[in-house]
PDB file of N, CA and C in Angstrom:
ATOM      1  N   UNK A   1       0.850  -1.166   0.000  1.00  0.00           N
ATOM      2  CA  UNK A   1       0.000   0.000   0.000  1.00  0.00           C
ATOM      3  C   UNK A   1       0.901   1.237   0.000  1.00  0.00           C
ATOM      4  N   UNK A   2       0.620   2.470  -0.637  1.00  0.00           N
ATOM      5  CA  UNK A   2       1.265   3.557  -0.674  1.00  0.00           C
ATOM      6  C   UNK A   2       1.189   4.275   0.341  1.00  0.00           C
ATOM      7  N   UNK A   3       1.921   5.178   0.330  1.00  0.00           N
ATOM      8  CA  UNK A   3       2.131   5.810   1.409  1.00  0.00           C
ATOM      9  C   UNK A   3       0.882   6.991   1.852  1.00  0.00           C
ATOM     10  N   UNK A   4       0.719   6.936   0.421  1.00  0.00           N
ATOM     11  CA  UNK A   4      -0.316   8.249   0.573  1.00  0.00           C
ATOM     12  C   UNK A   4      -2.148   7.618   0.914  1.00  0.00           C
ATOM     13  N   UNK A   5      -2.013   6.253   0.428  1.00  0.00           N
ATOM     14  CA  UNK A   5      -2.812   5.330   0.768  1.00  0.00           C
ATOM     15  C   UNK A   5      -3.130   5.138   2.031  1.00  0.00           C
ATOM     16  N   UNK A   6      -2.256   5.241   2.903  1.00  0.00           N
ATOM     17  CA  UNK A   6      -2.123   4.763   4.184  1.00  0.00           C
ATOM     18  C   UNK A   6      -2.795   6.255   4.846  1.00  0.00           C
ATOM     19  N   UNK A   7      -1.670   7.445   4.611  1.00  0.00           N
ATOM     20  CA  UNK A   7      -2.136   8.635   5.211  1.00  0.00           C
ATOM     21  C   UNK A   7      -3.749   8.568   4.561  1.00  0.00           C
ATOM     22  N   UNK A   8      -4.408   8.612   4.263  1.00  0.00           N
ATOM     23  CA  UNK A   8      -5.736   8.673   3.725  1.00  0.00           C
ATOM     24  C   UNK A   8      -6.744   7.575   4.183  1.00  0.00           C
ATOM     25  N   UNK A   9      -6.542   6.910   5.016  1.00  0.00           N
ATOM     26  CA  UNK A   9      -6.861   5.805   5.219  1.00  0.00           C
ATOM     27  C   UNK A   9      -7.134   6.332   6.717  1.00  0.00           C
ATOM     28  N   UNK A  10      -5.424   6.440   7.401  1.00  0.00           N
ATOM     29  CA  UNK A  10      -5.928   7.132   8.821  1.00  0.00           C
ATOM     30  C   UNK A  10      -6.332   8.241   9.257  1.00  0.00           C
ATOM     31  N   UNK A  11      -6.267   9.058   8.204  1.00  0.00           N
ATOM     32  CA  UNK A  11      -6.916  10.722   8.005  1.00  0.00           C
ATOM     33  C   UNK A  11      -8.425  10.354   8.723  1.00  0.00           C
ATOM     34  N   UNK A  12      -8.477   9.024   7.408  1.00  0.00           N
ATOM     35  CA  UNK A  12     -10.422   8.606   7.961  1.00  0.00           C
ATOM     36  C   UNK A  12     -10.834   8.171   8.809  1.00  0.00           C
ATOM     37  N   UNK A  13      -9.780   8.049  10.154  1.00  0.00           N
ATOM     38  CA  UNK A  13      -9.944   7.607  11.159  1.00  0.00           C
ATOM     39  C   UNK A  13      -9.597   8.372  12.213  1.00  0.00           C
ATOM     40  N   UNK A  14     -10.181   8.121  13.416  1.00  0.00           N
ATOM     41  CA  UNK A  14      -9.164   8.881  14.521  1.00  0.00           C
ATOM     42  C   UNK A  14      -9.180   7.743  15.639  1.00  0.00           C
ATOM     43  N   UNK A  15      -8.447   7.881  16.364  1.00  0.00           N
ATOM     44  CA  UNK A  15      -8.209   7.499  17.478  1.00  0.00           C
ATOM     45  C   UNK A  15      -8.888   7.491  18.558  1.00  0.00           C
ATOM     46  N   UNK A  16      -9.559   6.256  19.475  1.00  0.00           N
ATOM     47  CA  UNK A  16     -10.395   6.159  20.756  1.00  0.00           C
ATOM     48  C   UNK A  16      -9.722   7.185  21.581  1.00  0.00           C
ATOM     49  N   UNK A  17     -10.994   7.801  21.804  1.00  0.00           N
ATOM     50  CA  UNK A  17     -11.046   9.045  22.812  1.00  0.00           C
ATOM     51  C   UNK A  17     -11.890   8.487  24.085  1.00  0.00           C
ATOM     52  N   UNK A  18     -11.224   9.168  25.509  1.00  0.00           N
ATOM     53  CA  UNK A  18     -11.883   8.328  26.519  1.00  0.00           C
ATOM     54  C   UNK A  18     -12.295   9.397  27.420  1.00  0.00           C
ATOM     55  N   UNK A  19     -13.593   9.532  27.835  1.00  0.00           N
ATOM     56  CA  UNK A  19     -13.914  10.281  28.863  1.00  0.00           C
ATOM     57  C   UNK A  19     -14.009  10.322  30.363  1.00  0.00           C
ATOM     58  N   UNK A  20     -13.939  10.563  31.642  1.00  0.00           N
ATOM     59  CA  UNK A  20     -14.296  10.267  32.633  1.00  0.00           C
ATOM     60  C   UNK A  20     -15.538  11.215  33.342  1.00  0.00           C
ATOM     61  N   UNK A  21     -16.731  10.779  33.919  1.00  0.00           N
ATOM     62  CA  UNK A  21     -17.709  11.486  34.466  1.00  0.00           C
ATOM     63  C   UNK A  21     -18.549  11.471  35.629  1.00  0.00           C
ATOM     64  N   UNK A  22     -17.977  12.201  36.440  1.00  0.00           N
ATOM     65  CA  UNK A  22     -18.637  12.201  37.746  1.00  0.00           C
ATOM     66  C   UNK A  22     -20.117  11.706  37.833  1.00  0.00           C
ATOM     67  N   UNK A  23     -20.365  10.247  38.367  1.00  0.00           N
ATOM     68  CA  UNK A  23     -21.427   9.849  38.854  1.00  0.00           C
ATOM     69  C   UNK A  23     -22.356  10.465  39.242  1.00  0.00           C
ATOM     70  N   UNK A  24     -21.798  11.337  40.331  1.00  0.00           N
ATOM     71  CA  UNK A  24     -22.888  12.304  41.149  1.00  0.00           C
ATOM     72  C   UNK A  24     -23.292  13.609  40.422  1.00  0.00           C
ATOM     73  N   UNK A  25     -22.785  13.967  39.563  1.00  0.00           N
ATOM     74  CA  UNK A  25     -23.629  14.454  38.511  1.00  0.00           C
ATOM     75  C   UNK A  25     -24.604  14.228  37.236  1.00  0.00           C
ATOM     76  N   UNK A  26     -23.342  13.356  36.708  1.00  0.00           N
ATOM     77  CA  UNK A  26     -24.137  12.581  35.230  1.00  0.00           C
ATOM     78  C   UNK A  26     -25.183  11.151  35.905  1.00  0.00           C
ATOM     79  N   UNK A  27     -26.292  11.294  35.429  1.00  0.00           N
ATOM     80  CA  UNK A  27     -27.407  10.102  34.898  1.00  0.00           C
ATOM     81  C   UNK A  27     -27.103   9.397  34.375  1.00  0.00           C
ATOM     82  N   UNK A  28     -27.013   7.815  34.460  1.00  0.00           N
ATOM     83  CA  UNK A  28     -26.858   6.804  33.686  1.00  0.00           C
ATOM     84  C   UNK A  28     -28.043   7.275  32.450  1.00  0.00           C
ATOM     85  N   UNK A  29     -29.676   7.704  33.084  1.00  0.00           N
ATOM     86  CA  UNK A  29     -30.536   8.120  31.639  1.00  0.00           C
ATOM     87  C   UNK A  29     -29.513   8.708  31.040  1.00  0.00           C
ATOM     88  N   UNK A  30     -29.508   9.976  31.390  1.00  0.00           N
ATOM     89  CA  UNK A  30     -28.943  10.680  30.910  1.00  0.00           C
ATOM     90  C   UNK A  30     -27.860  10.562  29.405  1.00  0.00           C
ATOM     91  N   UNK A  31     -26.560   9.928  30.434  1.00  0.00           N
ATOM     92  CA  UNK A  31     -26.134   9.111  29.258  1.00  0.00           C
ATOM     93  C   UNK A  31     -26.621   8.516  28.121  1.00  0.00           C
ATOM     94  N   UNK A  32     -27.035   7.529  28.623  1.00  0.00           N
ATOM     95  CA  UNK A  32     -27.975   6.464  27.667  1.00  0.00           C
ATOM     96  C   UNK A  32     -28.998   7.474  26.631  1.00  0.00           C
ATOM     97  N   UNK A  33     -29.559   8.357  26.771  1.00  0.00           N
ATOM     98  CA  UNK A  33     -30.552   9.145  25.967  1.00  0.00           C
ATOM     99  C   UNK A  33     -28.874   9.999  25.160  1.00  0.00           C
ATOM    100  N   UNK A  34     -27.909  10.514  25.559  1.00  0.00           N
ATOM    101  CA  UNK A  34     -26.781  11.328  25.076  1.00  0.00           C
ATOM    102  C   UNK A  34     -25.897  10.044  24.059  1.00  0.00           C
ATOM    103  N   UNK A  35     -25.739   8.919  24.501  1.00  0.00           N
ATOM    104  CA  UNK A  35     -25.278   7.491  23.483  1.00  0.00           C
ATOM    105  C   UNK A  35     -26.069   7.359  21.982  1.00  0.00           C
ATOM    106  N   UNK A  36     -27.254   7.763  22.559  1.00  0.00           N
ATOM    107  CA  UNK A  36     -28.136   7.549  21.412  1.00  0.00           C
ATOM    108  C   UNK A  36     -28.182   8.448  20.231  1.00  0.00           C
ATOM    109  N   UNK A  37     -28.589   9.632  20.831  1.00  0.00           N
ATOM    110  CA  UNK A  37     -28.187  10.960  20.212  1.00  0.00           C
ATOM    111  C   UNK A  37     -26.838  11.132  19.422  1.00  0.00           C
ATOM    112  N   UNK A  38     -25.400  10.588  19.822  1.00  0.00           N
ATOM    113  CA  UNK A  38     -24.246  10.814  18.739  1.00  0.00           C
ATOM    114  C   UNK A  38     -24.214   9.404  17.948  1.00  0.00           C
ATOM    115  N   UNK A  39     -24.728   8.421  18.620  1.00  0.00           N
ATOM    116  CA  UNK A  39     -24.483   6.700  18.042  1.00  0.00           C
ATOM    117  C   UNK A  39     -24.215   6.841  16.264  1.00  0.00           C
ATOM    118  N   UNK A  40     -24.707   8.041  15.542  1.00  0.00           N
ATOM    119  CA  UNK A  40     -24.561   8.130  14.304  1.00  0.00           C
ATOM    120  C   UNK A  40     -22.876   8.458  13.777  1.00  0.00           C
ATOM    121  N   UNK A  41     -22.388   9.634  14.731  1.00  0.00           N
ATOM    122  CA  UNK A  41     -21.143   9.697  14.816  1.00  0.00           C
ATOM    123  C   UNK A  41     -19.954   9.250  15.123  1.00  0.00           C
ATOM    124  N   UNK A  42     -20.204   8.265  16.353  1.00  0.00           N
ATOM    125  CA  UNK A  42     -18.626   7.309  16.975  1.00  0.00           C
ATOM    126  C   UNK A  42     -19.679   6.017  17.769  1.00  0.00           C
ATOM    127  N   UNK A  43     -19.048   5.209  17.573  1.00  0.00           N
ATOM    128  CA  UNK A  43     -19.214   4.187  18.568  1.00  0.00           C
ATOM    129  C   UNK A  43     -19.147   4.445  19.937  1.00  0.00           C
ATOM    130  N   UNK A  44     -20.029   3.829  20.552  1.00  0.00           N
ATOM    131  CA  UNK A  44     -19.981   4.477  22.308  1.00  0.00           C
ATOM    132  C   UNK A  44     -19.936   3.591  23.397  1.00  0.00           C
ATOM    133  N   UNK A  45     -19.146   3.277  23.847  1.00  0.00           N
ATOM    134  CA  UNK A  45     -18.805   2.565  25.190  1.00  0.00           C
ATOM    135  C   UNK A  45     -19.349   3.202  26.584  1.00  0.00           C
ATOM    136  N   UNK A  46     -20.337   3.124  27.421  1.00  0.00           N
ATOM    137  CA  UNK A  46     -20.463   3.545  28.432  1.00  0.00           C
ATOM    138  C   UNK A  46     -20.402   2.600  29.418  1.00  0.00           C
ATOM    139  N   UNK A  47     -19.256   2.610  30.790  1.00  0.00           N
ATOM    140  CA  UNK A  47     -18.992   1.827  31.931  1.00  0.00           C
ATOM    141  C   UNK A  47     -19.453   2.948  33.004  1.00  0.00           C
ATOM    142  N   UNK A  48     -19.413   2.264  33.994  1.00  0.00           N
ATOM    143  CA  UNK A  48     -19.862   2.807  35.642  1.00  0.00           C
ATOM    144  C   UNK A  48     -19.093   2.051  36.454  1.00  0.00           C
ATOM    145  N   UNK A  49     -18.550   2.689  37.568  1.00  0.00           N
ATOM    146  CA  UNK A  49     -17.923   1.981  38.888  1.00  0.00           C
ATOM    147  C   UNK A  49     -18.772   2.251  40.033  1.00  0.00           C
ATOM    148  N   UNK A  50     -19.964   3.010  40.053  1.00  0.00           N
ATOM    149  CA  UNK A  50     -20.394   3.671  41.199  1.00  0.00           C
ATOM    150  C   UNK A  50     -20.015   5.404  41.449  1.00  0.00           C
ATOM    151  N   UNK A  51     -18.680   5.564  41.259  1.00  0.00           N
ATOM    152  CA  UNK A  51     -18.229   6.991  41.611  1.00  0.00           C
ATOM    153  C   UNK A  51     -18.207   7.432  39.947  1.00  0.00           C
ATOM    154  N   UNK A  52     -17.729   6.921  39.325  1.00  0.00           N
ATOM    155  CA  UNK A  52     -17.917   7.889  37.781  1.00  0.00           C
ATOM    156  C   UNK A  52     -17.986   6.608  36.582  1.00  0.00           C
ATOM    157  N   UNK A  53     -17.889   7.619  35.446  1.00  0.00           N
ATOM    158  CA  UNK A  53     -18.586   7.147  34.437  1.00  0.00           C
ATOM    159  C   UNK A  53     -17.454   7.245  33.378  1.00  0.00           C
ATOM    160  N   UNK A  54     -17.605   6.006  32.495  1.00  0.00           N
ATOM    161  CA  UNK A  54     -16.199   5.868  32.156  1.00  0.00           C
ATOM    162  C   UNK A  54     -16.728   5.916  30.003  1.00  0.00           C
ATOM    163  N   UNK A  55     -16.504   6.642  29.426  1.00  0.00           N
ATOM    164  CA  UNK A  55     -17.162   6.684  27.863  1.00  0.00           C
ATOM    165  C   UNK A  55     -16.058   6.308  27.620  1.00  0.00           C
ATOM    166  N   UNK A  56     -16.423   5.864  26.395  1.00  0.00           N
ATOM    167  CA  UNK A  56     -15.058   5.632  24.829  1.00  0.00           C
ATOM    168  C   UNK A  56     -15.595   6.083  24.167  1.00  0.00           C
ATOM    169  N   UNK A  57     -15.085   6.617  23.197  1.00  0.00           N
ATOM    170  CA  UNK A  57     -15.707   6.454  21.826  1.00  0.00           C
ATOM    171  C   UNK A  57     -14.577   6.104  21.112  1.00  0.00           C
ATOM    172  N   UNK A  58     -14.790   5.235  19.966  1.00  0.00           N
ATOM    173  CA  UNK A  58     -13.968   5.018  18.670  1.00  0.00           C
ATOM    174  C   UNK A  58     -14.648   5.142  17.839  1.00  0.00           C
ATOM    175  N   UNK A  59     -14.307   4.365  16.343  1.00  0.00           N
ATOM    176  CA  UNK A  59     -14.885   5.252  14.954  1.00  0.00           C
ATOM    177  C   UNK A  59     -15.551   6.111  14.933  1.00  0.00           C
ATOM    178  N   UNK A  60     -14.812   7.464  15.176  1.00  0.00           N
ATOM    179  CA  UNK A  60     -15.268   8.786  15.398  1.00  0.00           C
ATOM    180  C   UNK A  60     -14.912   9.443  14.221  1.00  0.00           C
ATOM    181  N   UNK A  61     -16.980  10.540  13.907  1.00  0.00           N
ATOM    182  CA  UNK A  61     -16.560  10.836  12.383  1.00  0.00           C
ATOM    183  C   UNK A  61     -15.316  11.845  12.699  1.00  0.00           C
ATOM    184  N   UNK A  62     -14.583  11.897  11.232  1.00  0.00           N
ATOM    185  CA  UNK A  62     -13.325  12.830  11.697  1.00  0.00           C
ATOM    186  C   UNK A  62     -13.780  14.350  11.228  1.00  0.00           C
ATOM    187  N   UNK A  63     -15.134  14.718  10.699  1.00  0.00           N
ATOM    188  CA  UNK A  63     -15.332  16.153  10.917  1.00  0.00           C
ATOM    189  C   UNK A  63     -15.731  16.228  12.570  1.00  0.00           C
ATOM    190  N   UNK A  64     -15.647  15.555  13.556  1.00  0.00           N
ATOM    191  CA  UNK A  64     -15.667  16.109  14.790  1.00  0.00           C
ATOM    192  C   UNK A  64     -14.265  16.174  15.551  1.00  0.00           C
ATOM    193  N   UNK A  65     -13.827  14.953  15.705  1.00  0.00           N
ATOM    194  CA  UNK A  65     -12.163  14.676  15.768  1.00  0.00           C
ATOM    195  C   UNK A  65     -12.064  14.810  17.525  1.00  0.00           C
ATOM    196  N   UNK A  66     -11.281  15.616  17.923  1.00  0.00           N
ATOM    197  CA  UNK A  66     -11.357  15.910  19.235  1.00  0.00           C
ATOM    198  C   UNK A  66     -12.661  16.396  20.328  1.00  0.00           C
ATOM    199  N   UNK A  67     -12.919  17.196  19.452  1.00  0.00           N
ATOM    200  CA  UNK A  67     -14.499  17.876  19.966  1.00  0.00           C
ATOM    201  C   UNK A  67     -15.490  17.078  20.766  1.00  0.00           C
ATOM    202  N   UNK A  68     -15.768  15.524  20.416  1.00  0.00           N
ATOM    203  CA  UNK A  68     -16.687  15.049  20.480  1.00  0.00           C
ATOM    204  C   UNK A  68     -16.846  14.805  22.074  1.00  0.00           C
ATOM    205  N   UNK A  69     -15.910  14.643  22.388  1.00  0.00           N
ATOM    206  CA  UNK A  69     -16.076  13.975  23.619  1.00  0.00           C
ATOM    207  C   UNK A  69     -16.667  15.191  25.170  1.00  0.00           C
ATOM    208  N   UNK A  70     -15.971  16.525  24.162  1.00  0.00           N
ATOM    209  CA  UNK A  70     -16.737  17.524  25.343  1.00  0.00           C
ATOM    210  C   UNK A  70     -18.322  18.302  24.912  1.00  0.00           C
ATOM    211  N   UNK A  71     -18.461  17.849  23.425  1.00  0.00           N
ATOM    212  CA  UNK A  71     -19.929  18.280  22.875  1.00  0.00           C
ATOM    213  C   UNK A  71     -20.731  16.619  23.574  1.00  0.00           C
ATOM    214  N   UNK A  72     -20.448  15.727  23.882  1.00  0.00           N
ATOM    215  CA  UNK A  72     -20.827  14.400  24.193  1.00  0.00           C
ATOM    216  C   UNK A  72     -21.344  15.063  26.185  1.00  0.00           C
ATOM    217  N   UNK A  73     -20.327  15.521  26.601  1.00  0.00           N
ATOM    218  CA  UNK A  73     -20.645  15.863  28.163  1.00  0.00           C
ATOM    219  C   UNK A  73     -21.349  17.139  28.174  1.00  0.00           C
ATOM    220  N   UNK A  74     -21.595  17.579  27.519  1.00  0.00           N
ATOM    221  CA  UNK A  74     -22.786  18.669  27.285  1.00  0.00           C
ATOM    222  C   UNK A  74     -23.617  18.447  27.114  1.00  0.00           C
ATOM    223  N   UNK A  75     -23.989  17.636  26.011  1.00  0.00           N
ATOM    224  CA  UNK A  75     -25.519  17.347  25.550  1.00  0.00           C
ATOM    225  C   UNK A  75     -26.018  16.723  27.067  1.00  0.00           C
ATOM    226  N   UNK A  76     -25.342  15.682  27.527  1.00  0.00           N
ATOM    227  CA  UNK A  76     -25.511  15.151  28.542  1.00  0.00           C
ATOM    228  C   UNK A  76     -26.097  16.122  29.814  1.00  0.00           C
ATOM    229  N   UNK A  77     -25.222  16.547  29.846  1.00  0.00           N
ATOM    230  CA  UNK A  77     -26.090  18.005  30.962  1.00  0.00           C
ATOM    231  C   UNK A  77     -27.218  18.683  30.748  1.00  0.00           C
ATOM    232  N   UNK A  78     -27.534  18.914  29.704  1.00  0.00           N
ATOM    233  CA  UNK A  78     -28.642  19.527  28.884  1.00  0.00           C
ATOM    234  C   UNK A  78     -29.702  18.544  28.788  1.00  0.00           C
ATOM    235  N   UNK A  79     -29.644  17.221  29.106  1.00  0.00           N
ATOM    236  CA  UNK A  79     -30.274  16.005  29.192  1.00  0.00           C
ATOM    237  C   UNK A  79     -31.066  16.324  30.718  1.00  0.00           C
ATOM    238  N   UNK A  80     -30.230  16.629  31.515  1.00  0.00           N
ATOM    239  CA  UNK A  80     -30.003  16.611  32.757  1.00  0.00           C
ATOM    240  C   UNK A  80     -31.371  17.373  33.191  1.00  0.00           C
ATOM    241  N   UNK A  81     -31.064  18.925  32.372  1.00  0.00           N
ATOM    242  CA  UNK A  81     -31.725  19.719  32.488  1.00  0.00           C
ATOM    243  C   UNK A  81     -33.362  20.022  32.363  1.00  0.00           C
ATOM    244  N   UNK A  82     -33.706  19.046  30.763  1.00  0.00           N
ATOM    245  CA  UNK A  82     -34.757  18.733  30.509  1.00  0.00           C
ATOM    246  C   UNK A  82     -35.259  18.115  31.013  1.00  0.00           C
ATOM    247  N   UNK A  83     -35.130  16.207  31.736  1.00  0.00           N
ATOM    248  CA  UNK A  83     -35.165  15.579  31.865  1.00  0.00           C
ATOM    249  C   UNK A  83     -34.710  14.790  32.770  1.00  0.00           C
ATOM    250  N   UNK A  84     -34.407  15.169  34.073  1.00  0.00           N
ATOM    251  CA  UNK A  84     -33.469  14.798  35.167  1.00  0.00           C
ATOM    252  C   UNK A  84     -33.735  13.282  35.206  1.00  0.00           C
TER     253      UNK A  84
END
């Protein structure tokens, strides 16, 4: 594969991004209604320990790239807000 093949290849990709989220704020709903809402954009991993909340995302579209993961803990709050 070429080189330029390759760069173009991982251009179209980015890299698992991982979040951490205070329990005692964030809603498992919450979440779960905010998973649903980007599920079009990255794959979504949501864990719990009790004290916080643990996201992934991978295959993340790359017009969001970094962004996602703090537009991801927003919507979530705004979830919060509507919908406690």
């Amino acid at each position: 594969m070429s080189s330029a093949r390759r760069a173009s290849r991982s251009a179209s990709r980015s890299a698992p991004a991982v979040l951490k989220l205070d329990a005692t704020v964030y809603s498992e709903a919450a979440l779960d209604r905010t998973r649903r809402a980007f599920a079009h954009l990255a794959a979504i991993d949501i864990r719990g320990d009790g004290r916080r909340w643990t996201v992934r995302f991978s295959n993340i579209d790359p017009a969001l790239g970094a962004r996602l993961p703090d537009e991801f803990a927003n919507h979530a709050l705004s979830c919060l807000m509507v919908e406690p």
